[in-house]
PDB file of N, CA and C in Angstrom:
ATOM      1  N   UNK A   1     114.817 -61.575 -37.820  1.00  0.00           N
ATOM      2  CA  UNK A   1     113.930 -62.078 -36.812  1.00  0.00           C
ATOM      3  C   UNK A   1     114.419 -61.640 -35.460  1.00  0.00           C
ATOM      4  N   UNK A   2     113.094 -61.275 -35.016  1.00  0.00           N
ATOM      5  CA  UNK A   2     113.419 -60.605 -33.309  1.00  0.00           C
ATOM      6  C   UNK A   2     113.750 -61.809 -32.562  1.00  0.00           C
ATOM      7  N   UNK A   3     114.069 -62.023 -31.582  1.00  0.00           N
ATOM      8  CA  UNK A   3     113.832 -63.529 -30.358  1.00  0.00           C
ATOM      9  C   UNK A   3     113.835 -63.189 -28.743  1.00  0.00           C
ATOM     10  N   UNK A   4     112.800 -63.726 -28.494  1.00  0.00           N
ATOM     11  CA  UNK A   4     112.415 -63.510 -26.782  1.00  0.00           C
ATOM     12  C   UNK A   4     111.881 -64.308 -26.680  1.00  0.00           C
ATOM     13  N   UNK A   5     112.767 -64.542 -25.611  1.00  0.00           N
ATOM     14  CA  UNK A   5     112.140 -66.376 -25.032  1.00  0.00           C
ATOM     15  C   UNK A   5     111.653 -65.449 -23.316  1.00  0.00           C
ATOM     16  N   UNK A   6     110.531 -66.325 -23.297  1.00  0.00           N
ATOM     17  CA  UNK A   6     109.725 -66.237 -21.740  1.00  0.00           C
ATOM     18  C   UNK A   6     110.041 -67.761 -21.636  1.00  0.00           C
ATOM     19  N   UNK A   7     109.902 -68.246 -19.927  1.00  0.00           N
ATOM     20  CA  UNK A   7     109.313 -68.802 -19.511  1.00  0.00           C
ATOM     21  C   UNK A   7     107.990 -68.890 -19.143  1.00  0.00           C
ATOM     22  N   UNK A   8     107.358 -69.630 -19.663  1.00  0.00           N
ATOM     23  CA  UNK A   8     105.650 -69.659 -19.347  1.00  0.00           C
ATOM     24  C   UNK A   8     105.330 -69.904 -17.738  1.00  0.00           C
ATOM     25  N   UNK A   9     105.359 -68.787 -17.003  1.00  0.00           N
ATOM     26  CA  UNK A   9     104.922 -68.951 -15.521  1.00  0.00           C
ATOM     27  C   UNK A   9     103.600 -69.860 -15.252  1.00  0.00           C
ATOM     28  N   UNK A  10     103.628 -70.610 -14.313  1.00  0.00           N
ATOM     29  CA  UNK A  10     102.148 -71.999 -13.716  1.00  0.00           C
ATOM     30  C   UNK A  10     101.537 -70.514 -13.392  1.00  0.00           C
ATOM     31  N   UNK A  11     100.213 -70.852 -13.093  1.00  0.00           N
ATOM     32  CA  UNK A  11      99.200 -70.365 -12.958  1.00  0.00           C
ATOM     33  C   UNK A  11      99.397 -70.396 -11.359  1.00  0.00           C
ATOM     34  N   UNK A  12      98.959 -69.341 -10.715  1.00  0.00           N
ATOM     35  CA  UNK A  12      99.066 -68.631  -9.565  1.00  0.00           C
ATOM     36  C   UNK A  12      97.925 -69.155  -8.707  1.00  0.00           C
ATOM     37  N   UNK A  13      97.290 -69.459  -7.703  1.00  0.00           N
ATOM     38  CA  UNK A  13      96.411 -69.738  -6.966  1.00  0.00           C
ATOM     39  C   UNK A  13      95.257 -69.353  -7.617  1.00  0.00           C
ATOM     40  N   UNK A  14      94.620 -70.428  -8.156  1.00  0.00           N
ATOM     41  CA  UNK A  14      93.236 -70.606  -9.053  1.00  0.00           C
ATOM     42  C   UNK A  14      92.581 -71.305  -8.191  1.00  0.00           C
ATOM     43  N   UNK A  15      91.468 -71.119  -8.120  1.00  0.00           N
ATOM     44  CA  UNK A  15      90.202 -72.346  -7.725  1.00  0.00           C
ATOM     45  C   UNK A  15      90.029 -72.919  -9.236  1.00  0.00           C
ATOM     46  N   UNK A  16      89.627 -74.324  -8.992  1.00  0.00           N
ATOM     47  CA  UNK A  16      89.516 -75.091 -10.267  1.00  0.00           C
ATOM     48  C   UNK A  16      88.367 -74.546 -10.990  1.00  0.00           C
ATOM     49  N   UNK A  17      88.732 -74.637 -12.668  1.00  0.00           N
ATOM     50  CA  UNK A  17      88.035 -74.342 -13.257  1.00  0.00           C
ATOM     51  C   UNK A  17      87.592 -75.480 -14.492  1.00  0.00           C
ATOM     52  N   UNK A  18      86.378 -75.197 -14.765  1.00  0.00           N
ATOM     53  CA  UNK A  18      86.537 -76.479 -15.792  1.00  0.00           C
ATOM     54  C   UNK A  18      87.896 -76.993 -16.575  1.00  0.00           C
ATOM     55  N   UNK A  19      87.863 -78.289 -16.754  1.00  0.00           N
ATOM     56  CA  UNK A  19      89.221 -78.887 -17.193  1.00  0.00           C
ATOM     57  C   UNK A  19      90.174 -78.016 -16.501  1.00  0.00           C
ATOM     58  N   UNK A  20      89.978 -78.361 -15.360  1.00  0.00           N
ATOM     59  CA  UNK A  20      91.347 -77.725 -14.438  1.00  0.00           C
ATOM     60  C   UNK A  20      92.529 -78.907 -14.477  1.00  0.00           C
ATOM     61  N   UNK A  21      91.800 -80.320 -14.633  1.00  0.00           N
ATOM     62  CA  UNK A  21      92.820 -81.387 -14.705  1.00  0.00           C
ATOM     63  C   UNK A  21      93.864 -81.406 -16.077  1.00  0.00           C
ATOM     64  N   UNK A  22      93.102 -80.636 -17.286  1.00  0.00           N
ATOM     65  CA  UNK A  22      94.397 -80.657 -17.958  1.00  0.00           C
ATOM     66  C   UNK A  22      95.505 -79.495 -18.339  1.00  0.00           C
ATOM     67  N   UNK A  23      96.252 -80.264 -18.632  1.00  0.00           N
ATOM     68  CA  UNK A  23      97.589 -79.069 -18.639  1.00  0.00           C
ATOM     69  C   UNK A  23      97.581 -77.712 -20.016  1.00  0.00           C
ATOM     70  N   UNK A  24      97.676 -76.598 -19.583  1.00  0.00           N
ATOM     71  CA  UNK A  24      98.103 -75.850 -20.330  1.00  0.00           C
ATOM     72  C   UNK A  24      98.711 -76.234 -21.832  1.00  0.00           C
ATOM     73  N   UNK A  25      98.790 -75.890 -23.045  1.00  0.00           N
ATOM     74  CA  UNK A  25      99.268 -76.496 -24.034  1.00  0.00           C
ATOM     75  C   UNK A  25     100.373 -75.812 -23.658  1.00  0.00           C
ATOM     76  N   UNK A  26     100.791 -74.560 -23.268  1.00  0.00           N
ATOM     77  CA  UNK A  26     102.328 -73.544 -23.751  1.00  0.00           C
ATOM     78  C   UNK A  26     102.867 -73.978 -22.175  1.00  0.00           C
ATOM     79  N   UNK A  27     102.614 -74.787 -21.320  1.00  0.00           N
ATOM     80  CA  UNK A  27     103.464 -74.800 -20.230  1.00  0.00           C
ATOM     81  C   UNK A  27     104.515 -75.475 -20.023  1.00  0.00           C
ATOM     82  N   UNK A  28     105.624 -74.419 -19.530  1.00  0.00           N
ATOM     83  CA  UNK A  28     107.349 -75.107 -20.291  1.00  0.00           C
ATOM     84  C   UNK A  28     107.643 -74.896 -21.479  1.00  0.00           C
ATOM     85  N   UNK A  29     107.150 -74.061 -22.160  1.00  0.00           N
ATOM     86  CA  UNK A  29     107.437 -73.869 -23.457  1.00  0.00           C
ATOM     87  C   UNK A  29     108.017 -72.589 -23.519  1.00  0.00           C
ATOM     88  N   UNK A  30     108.944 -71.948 -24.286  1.00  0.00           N
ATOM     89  CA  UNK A  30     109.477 -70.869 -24.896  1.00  0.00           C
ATOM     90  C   UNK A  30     108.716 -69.880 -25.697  1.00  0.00           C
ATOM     91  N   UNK A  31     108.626 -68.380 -25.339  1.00  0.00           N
ATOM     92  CA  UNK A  31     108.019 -67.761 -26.491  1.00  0.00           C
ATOM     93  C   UNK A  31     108.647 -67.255 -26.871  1.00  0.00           C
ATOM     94  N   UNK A  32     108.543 -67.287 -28.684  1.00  0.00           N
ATOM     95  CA  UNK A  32     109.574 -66.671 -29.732  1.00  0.00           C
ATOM     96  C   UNK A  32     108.982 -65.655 -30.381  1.00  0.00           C
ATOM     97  N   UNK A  33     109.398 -64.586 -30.791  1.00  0.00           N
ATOM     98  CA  UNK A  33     109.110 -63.606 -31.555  1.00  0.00           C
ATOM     99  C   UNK A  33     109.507 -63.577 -32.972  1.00  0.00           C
ATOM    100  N   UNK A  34     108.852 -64.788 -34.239  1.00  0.00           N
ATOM    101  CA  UNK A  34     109.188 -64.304 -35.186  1.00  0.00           C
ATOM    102  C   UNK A  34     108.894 -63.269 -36.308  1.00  0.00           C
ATOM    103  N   UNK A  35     109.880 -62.293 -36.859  1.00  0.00           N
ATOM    104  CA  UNK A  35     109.631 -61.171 -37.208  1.00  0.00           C
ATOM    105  C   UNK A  35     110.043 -61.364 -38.754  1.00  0.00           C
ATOM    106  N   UNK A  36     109.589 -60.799 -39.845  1.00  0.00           N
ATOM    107  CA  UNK A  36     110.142 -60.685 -41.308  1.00  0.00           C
ATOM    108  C   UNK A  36     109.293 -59.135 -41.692  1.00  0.00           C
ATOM    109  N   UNK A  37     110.391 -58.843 -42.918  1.00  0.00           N
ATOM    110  CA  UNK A  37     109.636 -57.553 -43.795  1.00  0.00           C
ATOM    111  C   UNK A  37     109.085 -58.182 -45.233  1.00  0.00           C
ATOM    112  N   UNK A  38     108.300 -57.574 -45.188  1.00  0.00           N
ATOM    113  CA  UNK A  38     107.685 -58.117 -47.011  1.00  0.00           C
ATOM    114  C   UNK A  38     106.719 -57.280 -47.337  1.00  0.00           C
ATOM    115  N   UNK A  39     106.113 -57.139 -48.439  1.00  0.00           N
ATOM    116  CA  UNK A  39     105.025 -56.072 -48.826  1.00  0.00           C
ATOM    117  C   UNK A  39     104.155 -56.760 -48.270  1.00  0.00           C
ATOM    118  N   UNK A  40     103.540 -55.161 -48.037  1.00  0.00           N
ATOM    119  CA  UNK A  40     102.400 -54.810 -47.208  1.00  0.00           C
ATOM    120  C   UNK A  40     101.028 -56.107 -47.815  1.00  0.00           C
ATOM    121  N   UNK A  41     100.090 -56.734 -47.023  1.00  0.00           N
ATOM    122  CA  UNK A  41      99.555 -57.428 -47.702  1.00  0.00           C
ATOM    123  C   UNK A  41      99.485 -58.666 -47.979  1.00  0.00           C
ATOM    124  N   UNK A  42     101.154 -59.492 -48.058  1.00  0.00           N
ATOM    125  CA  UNK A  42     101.609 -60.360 -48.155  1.00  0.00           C
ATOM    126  C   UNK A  42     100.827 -61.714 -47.290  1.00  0.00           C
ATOM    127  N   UNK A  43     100.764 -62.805 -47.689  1.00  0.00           N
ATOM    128  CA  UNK A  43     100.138 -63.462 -46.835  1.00  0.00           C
ATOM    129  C   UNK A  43     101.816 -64.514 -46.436  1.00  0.00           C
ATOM    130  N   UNK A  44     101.888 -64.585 -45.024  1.00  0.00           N
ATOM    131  CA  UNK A  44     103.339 -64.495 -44.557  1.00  0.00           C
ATOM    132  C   UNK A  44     103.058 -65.914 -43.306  1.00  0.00           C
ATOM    133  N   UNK A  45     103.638 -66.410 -43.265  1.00  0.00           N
ATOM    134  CA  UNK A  45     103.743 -67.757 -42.602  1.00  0.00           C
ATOM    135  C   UNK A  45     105.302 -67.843 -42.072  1.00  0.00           C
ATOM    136  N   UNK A  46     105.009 -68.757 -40.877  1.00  0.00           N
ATOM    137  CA  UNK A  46     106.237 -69.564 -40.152  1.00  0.00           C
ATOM    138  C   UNK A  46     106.409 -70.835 -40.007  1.00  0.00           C
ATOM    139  N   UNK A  47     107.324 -71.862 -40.926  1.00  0.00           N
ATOM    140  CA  UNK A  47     107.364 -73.249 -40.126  1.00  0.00           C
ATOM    141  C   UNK A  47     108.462 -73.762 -39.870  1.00  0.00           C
ATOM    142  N   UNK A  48     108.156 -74.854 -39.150  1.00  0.00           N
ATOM    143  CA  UNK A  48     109.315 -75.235 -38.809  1.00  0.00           C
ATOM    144  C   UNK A  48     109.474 -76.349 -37.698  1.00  0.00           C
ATOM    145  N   UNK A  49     110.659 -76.676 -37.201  1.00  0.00           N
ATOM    146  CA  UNK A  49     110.601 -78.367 -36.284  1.00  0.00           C
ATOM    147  C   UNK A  49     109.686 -78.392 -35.123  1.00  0.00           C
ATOM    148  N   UNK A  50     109.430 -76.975 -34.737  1.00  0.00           N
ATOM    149  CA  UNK A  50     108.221 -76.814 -33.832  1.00  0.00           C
ATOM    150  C   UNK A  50     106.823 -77.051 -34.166  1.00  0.00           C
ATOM    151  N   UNK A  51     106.578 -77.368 -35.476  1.00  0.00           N
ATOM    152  CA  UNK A  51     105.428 -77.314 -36.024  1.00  0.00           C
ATOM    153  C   UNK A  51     104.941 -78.138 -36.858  1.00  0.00           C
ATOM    154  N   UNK A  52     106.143 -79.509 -37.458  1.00  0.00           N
ATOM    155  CA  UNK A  52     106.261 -80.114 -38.115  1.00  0.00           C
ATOM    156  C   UNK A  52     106.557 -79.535 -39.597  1.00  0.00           C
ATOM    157  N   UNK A  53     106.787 -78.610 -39.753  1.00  0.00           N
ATOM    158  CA  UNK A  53     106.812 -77.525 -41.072  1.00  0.00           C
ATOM    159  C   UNK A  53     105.694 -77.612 -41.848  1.00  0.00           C
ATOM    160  N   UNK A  54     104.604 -77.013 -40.579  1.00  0.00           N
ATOM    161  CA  UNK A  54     103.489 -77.315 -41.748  1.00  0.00           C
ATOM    162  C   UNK A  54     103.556 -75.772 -42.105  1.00  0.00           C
ATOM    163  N   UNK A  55     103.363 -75.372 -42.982  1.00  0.00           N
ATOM    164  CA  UNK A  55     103.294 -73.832 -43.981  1.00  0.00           C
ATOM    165  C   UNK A  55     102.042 -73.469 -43.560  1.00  0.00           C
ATOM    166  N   UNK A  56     100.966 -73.496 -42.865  1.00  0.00           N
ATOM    167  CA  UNK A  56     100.248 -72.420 -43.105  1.00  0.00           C
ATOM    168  C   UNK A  56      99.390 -72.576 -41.708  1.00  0.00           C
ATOM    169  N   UNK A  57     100.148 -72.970 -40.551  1.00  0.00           N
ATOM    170  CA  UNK A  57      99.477 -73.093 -39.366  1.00  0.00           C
ATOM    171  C   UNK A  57     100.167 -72.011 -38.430  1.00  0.00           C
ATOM    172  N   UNK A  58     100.922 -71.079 -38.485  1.00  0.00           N
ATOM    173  CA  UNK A  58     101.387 -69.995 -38.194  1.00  0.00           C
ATOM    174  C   UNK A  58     101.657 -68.747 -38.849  1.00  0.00           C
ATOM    175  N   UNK A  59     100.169 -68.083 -39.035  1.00  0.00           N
ATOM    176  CA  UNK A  59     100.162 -66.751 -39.665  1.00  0.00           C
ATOM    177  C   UNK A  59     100.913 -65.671 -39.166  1.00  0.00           C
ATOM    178  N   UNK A  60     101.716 -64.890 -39.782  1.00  0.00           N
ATOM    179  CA  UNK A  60     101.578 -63.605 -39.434  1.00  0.00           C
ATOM    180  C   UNK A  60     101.287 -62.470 -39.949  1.00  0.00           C
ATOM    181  N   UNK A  61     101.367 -61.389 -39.168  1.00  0.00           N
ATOM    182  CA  UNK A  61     100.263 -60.364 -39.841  1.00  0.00           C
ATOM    183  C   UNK A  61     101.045 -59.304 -39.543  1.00  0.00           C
ATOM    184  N   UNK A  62     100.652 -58.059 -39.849  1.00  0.00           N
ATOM    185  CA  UNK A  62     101.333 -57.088 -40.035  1.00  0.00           C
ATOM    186  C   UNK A  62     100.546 -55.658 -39.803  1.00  0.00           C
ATOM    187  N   UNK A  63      99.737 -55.790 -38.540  1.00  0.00           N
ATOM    188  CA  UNK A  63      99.249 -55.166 -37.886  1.00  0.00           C
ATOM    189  C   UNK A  63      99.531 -53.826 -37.557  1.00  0.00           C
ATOM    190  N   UNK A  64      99.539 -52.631 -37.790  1.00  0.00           N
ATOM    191  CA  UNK A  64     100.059 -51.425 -37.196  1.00  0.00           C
ATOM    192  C   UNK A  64     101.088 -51.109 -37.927  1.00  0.00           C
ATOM    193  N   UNK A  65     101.889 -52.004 -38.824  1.00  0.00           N
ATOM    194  CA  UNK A  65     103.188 -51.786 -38.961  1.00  0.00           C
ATOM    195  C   UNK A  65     103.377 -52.334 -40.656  1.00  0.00           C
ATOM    196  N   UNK A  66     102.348 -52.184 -41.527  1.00  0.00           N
ATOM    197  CA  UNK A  66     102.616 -52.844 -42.876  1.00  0.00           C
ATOM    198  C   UNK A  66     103.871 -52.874 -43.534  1.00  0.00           C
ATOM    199  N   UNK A  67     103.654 -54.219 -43.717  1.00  0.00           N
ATOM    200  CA  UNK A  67     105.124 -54.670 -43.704  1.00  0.00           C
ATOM    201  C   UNK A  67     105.985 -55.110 -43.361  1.00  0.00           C
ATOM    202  N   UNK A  68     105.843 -55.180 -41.547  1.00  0.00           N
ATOM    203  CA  UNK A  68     106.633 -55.672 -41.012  1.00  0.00           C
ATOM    204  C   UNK A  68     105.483 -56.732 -40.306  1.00  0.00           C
ATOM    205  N   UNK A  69     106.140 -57.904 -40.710  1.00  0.00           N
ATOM    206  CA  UNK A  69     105.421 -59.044 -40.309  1.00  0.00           C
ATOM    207  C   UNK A  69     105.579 -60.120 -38.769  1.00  0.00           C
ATOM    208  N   UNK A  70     104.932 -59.688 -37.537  1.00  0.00           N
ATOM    209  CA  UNK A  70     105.464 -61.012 -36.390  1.00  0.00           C
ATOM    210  C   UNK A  70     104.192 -62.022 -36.093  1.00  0.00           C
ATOM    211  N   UNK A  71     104.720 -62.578 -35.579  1.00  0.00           N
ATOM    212  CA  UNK A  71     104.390 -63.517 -34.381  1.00  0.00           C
ATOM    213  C   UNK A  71     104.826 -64.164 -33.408  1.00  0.00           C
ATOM    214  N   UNK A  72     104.240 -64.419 -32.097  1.00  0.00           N
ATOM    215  CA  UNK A  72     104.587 -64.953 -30.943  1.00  0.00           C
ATOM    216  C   UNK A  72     104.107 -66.477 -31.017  1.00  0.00           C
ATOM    217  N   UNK A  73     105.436 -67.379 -31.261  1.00  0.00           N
ATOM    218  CA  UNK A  73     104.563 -68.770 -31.158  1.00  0.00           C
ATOM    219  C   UNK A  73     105.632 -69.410 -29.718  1.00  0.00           C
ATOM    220  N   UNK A  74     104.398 -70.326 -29.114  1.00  0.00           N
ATOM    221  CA  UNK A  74     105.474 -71.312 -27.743  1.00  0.00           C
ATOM    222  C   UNK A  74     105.836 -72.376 -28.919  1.00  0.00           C
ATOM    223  N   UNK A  75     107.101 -72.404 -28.003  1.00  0.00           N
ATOM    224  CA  UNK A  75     108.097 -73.413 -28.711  1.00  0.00           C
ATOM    225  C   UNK A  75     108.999 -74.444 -27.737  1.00  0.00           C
ATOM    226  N   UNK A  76     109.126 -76.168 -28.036  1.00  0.00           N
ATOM    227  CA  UNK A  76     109.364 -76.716 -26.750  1.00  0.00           C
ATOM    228  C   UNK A  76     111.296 -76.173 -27.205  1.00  0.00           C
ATOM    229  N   UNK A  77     111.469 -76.431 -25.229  1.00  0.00           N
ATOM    230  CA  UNK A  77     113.101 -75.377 -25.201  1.00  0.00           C
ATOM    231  C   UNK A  77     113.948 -76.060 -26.534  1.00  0.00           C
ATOM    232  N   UNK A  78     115.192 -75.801 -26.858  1.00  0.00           N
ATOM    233  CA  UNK A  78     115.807 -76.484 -27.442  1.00  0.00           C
ATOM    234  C   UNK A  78     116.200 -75.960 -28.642  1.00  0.00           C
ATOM    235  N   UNK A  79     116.794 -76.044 -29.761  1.00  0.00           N
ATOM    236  CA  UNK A  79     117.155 -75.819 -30.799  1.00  0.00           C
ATOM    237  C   UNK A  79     115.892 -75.516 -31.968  1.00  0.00           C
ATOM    238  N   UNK A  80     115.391 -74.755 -32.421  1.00  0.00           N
ATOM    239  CA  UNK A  80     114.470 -74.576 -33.685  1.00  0.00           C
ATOM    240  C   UNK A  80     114.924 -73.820 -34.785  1.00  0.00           C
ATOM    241  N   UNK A  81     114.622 -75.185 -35.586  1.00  0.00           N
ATOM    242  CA  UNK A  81     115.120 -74.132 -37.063  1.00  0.00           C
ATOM    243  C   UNK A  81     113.671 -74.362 -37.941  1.00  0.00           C
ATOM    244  N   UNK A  82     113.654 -73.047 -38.900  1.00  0.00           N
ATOM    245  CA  UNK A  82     112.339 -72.509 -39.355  1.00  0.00           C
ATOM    246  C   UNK A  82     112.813 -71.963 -40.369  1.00  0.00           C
ATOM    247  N   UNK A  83     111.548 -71.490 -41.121  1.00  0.00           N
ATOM    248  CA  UNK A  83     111.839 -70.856 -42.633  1.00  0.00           C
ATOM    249  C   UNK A  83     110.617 -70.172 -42.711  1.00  0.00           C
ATOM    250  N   UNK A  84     110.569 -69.040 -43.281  1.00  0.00           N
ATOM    251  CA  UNK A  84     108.994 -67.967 -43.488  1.00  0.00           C
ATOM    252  C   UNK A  84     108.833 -68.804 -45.060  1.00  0.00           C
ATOM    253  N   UNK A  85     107.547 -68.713 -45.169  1.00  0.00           N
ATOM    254  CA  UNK A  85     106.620 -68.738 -46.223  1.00  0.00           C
ATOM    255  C   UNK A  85     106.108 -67.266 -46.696  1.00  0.00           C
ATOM    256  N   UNK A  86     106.596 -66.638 -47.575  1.00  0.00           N
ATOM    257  CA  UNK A  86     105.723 -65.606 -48.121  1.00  0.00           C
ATOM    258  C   UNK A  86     105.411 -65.653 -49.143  1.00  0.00           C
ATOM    259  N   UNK A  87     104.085 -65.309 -49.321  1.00  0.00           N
ATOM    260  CA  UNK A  87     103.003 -65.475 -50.687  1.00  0.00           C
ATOM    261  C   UNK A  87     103.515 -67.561 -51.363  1.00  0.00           C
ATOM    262  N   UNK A  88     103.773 -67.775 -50.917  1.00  0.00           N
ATOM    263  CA  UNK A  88     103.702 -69.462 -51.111  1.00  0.00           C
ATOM    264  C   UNK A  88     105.550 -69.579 -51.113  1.00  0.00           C
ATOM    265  N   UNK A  89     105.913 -68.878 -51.337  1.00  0.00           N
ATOM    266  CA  UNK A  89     107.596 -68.994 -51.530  1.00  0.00           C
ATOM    267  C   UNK A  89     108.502 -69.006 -50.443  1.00  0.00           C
ATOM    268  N   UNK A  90     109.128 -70.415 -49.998  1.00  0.00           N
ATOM    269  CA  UNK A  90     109.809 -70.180 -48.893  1.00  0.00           C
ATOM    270  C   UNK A  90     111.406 -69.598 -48.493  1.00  0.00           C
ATOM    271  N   UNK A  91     111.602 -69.037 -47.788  1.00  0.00           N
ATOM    272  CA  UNK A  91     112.802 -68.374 -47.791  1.00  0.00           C
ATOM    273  C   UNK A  91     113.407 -68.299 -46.029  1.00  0.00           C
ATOM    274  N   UNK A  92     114.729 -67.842 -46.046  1.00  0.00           N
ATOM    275  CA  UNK A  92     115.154 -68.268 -44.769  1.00  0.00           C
ATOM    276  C   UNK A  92     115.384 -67.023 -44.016  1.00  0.00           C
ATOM    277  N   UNK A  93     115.520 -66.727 -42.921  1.00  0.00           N
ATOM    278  CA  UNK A  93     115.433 -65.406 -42.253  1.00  0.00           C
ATOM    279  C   UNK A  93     117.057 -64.790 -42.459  1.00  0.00           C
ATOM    280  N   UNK A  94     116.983 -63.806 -43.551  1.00  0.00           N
ATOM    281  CA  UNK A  94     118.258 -63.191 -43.811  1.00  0.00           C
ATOM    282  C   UNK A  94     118.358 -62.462 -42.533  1.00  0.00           C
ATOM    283  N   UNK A  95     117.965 -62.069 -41.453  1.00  0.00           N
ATOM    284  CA  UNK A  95     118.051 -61.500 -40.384  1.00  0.00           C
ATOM    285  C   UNK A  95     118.829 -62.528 -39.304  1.00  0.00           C
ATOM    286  N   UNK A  96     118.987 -63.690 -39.190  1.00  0.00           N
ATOM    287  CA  UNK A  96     119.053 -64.522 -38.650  1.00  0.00           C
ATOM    288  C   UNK A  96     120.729 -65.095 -38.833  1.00  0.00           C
ATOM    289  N   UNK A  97     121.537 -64.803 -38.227  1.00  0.00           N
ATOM    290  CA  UNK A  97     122.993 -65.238 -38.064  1.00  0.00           C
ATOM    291  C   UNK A  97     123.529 -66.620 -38.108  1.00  0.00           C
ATOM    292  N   UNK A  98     122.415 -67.737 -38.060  1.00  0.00           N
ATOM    293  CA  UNK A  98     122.634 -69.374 -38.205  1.00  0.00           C
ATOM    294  C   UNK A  98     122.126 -70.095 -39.289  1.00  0.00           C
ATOM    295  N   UNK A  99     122.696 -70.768 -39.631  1.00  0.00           N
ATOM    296  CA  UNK A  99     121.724 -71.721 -40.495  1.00  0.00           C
ATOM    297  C   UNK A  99     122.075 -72.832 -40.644  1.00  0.00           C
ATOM    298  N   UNK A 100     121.463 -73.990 -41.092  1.00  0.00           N
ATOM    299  CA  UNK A 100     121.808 -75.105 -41.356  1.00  0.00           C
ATOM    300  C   UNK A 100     121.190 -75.910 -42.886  1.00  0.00           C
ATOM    301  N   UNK A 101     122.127 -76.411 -43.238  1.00  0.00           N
ATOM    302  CA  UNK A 101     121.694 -77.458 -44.417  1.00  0.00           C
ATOM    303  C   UNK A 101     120.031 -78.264 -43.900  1.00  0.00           C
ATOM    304  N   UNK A 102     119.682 -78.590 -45.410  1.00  0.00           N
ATOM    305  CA  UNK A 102     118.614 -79.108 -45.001  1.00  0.00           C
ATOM    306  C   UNK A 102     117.974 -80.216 -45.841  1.00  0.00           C
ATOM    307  N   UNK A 103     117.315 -80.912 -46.091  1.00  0.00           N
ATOM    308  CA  UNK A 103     117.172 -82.336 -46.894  1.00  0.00           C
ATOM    309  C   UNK A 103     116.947 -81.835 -48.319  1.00  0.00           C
ATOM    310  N   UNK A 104     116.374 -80.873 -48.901  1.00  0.00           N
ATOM    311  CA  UNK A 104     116.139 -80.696 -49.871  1.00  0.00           C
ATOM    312  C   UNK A 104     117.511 -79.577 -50.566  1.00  0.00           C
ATOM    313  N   UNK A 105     118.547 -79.420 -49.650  1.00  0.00           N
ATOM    314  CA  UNK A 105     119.776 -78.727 -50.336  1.00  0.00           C
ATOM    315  C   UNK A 105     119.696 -77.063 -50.261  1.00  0.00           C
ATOM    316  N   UNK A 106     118.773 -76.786 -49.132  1.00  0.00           N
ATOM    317  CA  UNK A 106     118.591 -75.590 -49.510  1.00  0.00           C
ATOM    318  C   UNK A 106     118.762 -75.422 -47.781  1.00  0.00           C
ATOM    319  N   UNK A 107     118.720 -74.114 -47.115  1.00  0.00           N
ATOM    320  CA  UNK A 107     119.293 -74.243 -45.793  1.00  0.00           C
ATOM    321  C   UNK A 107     117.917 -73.763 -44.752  1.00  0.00           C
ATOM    322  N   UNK A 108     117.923 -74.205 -43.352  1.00  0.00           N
ATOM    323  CA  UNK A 108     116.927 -73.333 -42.613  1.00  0.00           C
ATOM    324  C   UNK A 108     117.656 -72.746 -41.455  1.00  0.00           C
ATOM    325  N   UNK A 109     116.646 -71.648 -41.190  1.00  0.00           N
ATOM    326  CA  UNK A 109     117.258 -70.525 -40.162  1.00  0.00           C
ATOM    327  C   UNK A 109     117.555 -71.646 -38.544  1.00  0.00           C
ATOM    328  N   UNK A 110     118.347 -70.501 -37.869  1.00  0.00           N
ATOM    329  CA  UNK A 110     118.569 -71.505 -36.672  1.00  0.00           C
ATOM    330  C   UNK A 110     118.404 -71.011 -35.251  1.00  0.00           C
ATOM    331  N   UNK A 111     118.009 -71.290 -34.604  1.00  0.00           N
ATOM    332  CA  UNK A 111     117.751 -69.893 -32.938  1.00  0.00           C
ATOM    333  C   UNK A 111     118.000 -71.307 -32.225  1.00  0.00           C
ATOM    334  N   UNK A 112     118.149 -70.284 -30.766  1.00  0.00           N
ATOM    335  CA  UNK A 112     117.817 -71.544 -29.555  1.00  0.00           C
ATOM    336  C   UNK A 112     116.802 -71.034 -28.559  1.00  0.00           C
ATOM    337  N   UNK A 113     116.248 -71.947 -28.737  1.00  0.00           N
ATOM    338  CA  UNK A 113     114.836 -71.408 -27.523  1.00  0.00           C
ATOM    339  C   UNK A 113     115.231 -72.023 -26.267  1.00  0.00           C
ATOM    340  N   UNK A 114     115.923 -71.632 -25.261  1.00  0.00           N
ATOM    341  CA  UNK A 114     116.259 -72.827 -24.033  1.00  0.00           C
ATOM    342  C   UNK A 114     116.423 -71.659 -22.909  1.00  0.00           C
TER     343      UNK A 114
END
């Protein structure tokens, strides 16, 4: 897994626009680049404490590059650990230098988004 964290810059001198009163969902948030390889095709997912680990609310795809699977998700700053879903089977980012134990005995990947 790749990792690049942005800061999500405020919005620059806008005249209001509808729902100008509410806030951005990604503002203050971290963007991460998660990356995996798998066959071409694969239907490839990310979850994790950012997301409640739900399995199938962060697709990724493999656009231009079959096979190599990303996505850019905001993430609040702080510690996130995650695990890819591919084709229903979850597994932990062998790319990924951290890990931690996890309730079911099996481990998840570890980054810091801050």
């Amino acid at each position: 897994m790749k990792l690049e964290l942005e800061t999500q810059k405020k919005s620059q001198q806008r005249t209001k626009p509808r729902g100008a009163d509410r806030e951005p969902t990604n503002r203050g948030k971290r963007r991460v680049l998660f990356e995996v390889e798998a066959a071409p095709g694969a239907k490839v997912f990310v979850a994790g404490n950012f997301n409640g680990w739900e399995g199938s609310k962060h697709r990724l795809t493999d656009k231009g590059h079959p096979g190599q699977f990303r996505r850019h998700v905001y993430v609040e700053p702080g510690t996130v650990e995650y695990k890819f879903i591919v084709d229903g089977k979850w597994q932990i980012d062998s790319n990924c230098p951290r890990w931690t134990p996890n309730e079911f005995g099996t481990l998840n990947s570890v980054t810091d988004a801050s």
